[in-house]
N, C-alpha and C. Protein backbone atom coordinates (compact mmCIF):
# COMPACT_ATOMS: atom_id res chain seq x y z
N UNK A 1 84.10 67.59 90.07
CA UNK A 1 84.81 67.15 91.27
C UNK A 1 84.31 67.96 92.48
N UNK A 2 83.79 67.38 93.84
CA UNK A 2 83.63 68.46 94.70
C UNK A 2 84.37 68.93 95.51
N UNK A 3 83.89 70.48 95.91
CA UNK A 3 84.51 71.47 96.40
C UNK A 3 85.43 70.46 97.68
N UNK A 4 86.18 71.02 98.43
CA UNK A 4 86.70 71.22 100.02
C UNK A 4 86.64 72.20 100.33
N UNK A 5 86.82 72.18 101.65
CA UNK A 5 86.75 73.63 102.78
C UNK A 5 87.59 74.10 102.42
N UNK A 6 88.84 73.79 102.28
CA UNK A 6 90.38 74.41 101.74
C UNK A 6 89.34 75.17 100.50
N UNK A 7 88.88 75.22 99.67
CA UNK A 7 88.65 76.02 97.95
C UNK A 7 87.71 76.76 98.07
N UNK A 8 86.63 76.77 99.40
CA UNK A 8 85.78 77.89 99.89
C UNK A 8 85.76 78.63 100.65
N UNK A 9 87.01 78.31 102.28
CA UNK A 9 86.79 79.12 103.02
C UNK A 9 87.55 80.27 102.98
N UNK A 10 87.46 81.07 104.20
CA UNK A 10 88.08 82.18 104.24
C UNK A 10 89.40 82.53 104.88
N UNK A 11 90.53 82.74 104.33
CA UNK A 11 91.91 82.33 104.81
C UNK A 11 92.31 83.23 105.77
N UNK A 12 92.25 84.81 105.80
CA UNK A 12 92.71 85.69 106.27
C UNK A 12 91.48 85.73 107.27
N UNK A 13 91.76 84.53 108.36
CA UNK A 13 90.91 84.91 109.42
C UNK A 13 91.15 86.11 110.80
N UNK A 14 90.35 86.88 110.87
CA UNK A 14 90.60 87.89 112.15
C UNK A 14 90.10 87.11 113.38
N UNK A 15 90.60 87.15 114.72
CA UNK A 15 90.64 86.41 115.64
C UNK A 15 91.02 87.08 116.92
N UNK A 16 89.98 86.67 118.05
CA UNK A 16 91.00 87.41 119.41
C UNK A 16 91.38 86.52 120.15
N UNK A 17 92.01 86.89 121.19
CA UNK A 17 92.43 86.16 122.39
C UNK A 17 91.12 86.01 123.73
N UNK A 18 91.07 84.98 124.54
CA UNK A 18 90.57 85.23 125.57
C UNK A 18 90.79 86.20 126.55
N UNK A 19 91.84 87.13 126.45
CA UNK A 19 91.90 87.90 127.50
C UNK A 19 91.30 89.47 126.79
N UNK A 20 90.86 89.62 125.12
CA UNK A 20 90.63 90.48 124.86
C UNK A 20 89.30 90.86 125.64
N UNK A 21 88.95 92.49 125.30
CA UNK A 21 87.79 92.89 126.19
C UNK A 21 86.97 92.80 124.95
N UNK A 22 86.02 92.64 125.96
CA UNK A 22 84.48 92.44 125.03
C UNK A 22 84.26 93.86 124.07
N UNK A 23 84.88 95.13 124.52
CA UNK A 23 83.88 95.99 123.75
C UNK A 23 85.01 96.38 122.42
N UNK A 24 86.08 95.66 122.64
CA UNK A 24 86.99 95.94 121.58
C UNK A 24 86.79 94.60 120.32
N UNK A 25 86.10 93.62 120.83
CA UNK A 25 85.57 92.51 120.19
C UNK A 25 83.91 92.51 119.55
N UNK A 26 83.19 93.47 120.07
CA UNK A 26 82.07 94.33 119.80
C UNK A 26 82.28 95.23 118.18
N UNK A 27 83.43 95.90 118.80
CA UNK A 27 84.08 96.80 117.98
C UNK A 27 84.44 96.21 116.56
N UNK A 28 85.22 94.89 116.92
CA UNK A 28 85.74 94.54 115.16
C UNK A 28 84.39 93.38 114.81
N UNK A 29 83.88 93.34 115.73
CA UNK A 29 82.26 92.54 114.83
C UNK A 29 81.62 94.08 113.79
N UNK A 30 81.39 94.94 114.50
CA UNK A 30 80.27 96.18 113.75
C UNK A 30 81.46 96.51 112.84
N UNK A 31 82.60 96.61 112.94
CA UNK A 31 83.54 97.30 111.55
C UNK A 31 83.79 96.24 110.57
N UNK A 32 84.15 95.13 111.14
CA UNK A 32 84.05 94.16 109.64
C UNK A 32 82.88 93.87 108.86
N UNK A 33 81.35 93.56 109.74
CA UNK A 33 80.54 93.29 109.64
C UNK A 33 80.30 91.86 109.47
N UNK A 34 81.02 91.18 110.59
CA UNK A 34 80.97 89.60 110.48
C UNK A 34 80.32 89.60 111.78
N UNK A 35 79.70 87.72 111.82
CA UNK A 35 78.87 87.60 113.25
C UNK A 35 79.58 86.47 114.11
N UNK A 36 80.84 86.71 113.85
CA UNK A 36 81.30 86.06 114.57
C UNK A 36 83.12 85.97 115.03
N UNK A 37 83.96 85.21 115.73
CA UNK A 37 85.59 85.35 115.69
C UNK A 37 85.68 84.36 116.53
N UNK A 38 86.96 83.91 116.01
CA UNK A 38 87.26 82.67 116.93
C UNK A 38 87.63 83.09 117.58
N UNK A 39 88.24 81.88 118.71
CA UNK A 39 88.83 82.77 120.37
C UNK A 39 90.20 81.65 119.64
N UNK A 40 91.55 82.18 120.24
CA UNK A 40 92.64 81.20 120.05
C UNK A 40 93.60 81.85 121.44
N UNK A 41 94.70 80.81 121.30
CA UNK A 41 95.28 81.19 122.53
C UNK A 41 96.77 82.26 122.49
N UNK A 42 97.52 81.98 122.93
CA UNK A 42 99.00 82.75 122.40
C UNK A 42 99.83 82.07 121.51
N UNK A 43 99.13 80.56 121.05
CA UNK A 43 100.15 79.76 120.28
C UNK A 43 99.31 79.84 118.81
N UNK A 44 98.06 80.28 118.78
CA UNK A 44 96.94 80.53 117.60
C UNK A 44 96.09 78.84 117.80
N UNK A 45 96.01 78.57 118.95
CA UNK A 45 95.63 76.87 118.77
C UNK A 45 93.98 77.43 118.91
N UNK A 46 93.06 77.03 118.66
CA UNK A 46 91.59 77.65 119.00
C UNK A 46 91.13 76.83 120.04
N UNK A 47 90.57 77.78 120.83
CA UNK A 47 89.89 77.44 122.26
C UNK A 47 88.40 78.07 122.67
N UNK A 48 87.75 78.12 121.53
CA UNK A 48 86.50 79.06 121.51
C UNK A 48 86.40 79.60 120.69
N UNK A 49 84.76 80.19 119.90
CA UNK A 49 84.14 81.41 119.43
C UNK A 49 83.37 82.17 120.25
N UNK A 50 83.59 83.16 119.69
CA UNK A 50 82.62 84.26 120.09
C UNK A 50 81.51 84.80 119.07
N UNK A 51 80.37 84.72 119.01
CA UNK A 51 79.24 84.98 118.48
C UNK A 51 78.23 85.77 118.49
N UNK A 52 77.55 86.68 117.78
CA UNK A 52 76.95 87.55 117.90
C UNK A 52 75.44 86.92 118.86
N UNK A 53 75.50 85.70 119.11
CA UNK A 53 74.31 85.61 120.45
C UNK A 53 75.21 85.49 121.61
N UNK A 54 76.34 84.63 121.81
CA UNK A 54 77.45 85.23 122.94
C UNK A 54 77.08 86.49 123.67
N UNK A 55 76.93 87.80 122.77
CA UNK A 55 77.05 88.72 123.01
C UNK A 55 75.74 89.59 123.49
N UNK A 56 74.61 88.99 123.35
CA UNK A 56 73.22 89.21 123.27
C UNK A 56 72.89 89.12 124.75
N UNK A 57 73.35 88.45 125.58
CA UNK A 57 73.76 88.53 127.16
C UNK A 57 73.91 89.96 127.75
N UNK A 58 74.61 90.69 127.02
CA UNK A 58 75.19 91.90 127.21
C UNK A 58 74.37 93.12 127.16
N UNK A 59 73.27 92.84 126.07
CA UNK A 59 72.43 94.06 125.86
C UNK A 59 71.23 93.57 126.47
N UNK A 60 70.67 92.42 126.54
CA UNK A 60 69.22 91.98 127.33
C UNK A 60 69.55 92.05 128.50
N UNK A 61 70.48 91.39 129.50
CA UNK A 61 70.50 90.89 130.91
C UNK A 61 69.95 89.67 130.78
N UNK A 62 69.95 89.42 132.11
CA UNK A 62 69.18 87.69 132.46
C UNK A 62 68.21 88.14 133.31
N UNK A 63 67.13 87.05 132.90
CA UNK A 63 65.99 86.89 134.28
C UNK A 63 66.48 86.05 135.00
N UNK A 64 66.13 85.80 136.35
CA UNK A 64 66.24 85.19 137.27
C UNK A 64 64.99 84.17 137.38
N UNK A 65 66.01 82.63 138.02
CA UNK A 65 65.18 81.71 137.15
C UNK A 65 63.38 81.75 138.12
N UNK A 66 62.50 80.88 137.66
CA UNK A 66 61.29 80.65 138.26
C UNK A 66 61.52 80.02 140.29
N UNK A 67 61.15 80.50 140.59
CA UNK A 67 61.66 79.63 141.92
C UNK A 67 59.94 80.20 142.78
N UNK A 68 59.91 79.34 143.88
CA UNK A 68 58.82 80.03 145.13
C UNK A 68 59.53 79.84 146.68
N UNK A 69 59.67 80.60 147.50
CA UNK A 69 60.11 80.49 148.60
C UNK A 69 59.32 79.70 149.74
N UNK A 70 59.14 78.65 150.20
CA UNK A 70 58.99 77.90 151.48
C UNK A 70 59.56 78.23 152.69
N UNK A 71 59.24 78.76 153.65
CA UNK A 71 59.91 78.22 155.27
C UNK A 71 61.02 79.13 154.73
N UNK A 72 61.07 79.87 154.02
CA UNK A 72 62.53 80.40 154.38
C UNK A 72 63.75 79.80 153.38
N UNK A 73 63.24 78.64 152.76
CA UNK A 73 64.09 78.22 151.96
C UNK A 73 63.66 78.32 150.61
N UNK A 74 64.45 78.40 149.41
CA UNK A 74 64.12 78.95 148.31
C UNK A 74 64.02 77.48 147.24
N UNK A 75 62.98 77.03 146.54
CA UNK A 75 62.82 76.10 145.62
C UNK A 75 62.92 76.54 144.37
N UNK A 76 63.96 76.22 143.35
CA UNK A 76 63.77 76.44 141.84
C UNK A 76 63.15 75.67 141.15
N UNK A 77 62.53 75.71 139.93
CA UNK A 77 61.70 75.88 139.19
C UNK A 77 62.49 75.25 138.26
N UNK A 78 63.30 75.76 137.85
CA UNK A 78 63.88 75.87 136.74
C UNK A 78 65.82 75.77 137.45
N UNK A 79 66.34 74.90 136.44
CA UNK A 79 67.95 74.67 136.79
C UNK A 79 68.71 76.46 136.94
N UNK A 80 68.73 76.47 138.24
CA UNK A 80 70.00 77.39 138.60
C UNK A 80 71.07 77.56 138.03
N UNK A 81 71.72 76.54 137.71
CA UNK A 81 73.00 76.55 136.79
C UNK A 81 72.77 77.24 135.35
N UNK A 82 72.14 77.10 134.91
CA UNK A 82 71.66 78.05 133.35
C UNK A 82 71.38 79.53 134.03
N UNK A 83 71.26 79.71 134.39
CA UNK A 83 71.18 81.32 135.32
C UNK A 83 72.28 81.78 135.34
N UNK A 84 72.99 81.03 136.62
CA UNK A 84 74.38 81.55 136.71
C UNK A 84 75.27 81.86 135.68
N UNK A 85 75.09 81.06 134.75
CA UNK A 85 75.85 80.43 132.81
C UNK A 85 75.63 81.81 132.37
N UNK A 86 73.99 82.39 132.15
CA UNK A 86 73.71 83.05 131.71
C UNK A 86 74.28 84.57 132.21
N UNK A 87 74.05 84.66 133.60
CA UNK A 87 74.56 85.83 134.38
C UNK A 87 75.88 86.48 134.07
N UNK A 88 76.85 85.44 134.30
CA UNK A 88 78.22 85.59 133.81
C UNK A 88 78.43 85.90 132.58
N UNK A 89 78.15 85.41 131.58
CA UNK A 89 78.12 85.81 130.01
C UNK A 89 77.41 87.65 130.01
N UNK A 90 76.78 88.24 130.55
CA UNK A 90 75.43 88.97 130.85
C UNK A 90 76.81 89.72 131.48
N UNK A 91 77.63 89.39 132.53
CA UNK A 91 78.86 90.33 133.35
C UNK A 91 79.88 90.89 132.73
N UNK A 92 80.07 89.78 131.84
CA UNK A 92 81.42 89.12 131.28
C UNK A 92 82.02 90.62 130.95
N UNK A 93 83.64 90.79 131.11
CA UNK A 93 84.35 91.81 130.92
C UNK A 93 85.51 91.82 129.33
N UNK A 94 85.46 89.81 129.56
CA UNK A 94 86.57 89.43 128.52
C UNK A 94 85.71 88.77 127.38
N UNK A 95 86.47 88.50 125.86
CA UNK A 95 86.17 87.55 125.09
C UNK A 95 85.97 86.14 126.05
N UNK A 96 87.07 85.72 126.71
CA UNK A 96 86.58 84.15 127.35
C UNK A 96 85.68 84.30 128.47
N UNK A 97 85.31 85.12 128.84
CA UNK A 97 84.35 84.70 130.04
C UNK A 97 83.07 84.80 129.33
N UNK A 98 82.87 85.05 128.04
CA UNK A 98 81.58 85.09 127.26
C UNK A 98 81.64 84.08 126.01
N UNK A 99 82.69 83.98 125.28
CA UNK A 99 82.78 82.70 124.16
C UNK A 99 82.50 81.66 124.82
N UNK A 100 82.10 80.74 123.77
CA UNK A 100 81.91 79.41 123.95
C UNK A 100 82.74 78.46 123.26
N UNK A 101 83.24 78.19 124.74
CA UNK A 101 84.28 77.13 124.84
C UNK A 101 84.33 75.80 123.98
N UNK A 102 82.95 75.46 123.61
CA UNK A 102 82.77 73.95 122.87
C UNK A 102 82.56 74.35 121.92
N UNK A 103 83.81 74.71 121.11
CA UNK A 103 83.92 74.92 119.62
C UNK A 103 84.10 73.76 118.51
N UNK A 104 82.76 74.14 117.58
CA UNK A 104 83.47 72.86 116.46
C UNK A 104 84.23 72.99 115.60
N UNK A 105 84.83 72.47 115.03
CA UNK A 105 85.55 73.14 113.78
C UNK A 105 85.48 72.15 112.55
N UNK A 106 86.44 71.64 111.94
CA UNK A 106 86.50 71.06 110.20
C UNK A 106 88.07 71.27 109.78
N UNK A 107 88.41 70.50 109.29
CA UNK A 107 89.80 70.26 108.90
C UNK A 107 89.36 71.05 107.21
N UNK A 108 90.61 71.16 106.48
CA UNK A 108 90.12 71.91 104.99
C UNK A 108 90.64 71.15 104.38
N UNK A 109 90.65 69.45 104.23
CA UNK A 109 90.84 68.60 103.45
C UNK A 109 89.21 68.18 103.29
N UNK A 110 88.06 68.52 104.46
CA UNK A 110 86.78 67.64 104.26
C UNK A 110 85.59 68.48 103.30
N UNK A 111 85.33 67.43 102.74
CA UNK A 111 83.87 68.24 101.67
C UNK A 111 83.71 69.00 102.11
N UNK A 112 83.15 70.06 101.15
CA UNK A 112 81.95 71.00 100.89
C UNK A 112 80.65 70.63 101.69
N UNK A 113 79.89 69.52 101.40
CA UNK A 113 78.99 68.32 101.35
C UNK A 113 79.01 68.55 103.32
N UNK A 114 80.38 67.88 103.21
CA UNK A 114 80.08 67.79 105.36
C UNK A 114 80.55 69.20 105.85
N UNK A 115 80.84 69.86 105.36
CA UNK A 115 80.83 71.54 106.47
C UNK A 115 79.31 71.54 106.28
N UNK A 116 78.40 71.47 104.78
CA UNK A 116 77.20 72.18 105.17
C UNK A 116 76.49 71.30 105.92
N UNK A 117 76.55 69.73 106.07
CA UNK A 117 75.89 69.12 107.02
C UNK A 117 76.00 69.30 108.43
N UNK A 118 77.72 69.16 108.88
CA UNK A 118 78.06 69.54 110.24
C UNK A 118 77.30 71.27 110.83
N UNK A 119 76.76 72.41 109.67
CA UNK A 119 76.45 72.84 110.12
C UNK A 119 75.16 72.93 110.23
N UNK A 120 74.31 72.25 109.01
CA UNK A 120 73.24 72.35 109.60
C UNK A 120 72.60 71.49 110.53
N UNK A 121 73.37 70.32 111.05
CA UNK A 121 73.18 69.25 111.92
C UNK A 121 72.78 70.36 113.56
N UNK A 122 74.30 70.91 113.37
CA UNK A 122 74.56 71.42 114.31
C UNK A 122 73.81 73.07 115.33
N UNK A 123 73.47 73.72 113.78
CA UNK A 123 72.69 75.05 113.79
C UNK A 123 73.50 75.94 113.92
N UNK A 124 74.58 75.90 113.40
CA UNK A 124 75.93 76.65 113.14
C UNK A 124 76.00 77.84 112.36
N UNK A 125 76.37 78.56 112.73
CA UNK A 125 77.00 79.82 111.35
C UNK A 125 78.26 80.11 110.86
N UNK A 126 79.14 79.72 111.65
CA UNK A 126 80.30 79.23 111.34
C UNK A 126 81.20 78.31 111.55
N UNK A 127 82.06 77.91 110.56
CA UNK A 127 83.41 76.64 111.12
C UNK A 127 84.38 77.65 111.25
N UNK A 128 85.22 77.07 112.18
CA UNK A 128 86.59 77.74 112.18
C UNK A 128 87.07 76.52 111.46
N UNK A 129 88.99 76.58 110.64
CA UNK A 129 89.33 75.55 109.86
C UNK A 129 90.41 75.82 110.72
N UNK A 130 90.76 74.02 110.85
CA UNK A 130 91.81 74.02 111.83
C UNK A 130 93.24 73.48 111.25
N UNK A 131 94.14 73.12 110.99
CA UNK A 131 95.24 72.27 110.45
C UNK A 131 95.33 71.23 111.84
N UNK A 132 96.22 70.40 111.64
CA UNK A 132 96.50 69.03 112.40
C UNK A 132 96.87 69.50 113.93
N UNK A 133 97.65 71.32 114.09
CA UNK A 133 97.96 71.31 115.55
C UNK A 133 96.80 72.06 115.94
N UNK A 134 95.88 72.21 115.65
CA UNK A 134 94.17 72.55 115.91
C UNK A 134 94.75 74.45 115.95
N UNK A 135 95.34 74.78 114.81
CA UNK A 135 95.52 76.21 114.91
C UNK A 135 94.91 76.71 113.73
N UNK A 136 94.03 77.81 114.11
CA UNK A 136 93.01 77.88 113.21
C UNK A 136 93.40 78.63 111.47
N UNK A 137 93.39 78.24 110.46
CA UNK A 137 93.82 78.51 109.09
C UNK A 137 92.80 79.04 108.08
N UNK A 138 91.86 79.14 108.26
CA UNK A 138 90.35 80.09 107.80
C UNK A 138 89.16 79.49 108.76
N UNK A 139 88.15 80.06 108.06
CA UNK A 139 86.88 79.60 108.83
C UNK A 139 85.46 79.92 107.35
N UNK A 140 84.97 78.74 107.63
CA UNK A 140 83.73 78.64 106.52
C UNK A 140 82.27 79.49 107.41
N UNK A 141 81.80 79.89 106.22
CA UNK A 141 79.90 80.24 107.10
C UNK A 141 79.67 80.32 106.06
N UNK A 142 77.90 80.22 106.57
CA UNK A 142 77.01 79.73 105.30
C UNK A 142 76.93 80.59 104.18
N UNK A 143 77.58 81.66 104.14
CA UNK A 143 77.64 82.66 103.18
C UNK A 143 78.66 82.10 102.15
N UNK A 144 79.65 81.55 102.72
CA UNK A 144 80.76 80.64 101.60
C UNK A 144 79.96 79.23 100.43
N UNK A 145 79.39 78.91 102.21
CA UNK A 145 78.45 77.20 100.96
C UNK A 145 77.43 77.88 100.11
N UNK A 146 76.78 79.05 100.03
CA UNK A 146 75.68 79.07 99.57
C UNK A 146 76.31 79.93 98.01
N UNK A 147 77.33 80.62 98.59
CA UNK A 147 78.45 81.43 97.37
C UNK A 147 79.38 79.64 96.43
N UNK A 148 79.85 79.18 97.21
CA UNK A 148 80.08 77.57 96.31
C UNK A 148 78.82 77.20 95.57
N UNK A 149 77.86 77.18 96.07
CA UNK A 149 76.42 76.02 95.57
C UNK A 149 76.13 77.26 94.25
N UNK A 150 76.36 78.34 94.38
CA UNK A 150 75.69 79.28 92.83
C UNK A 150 76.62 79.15 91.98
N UNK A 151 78.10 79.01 92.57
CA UNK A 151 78.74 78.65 91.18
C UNK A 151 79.45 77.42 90.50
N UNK A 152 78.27 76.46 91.42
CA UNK A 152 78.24 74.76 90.44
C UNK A 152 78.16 74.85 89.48
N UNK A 153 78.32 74.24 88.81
CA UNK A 153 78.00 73.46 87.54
C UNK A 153 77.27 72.35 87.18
């Protein structure tokens, strides 16, 4: 019979808020040793992850995009808006001004089968698992499907 997300994932999920600070969210990434946490709100509804490339902003900086100056006026090269995106993430003080907001997730009634597709469709490392009021109840990563797939039968 195959697995569900409910029989692989991970229940006792750790999680911050958007208003947490980044270096205390830094902090429980290097002590758990996970690469990732959902963002949820004050009701536990999820509104974001935060991810160990999220965070990669923080230690590189941003370049500033390709542009050449004319007359005094400045031409980009390259979309401005991915700069700015980038800059801010690169500033960011909180979990939400650096998570990413367009979170996917997976209910834990659906296959085994579609978490690992949704993630590799997607290029994912983790699901958060949501119940019906989108409040998050574990979260799968590929360390779970690949720990399910060795002990098939």
């Amino acid at each position: 019979m195959p697995k569900t997300v409910a029989e692989i994932m991970t229940g006792d999920v750790i999680s911050v808020k958007s208003q947490t600070p980044i270096q205390e969210a830094i902090r429980i990434l290097a002590e758990r040793r996970i690469g990732g946490l959902p963002v949820i709100d004050d009701n536990g509804n999820l509104v974001g992850i935060l991810s160990e490339t999220d965070l990669m902003w923080q230690a590189t900086g941003v370049n500033p995009p390709a542009h050449i100056v004319l007359l005094d006026s400045v031409i980009y090269l390259e979309n401005p808006g991915k700069y700015e995106r980038e800059l801010h993430k690169a500033l960011g003080q909180t979990v939400g001004e650096v998570m990413t907001a367009k979170v996917i997730s997976i209910e834990p009634g659906k296959l085994l089968s579609e978490a690992a597709k949704l993630m590799h469709e997607k290029h994912i490392h983790r699901l958060p698992v949501v119940d019906e009021a989108k409040q998050v109840i574990g979260i799968v990563t590929r360390s779970d499907i690949l720990r399910a797939m060795a002990t098939q039968e």
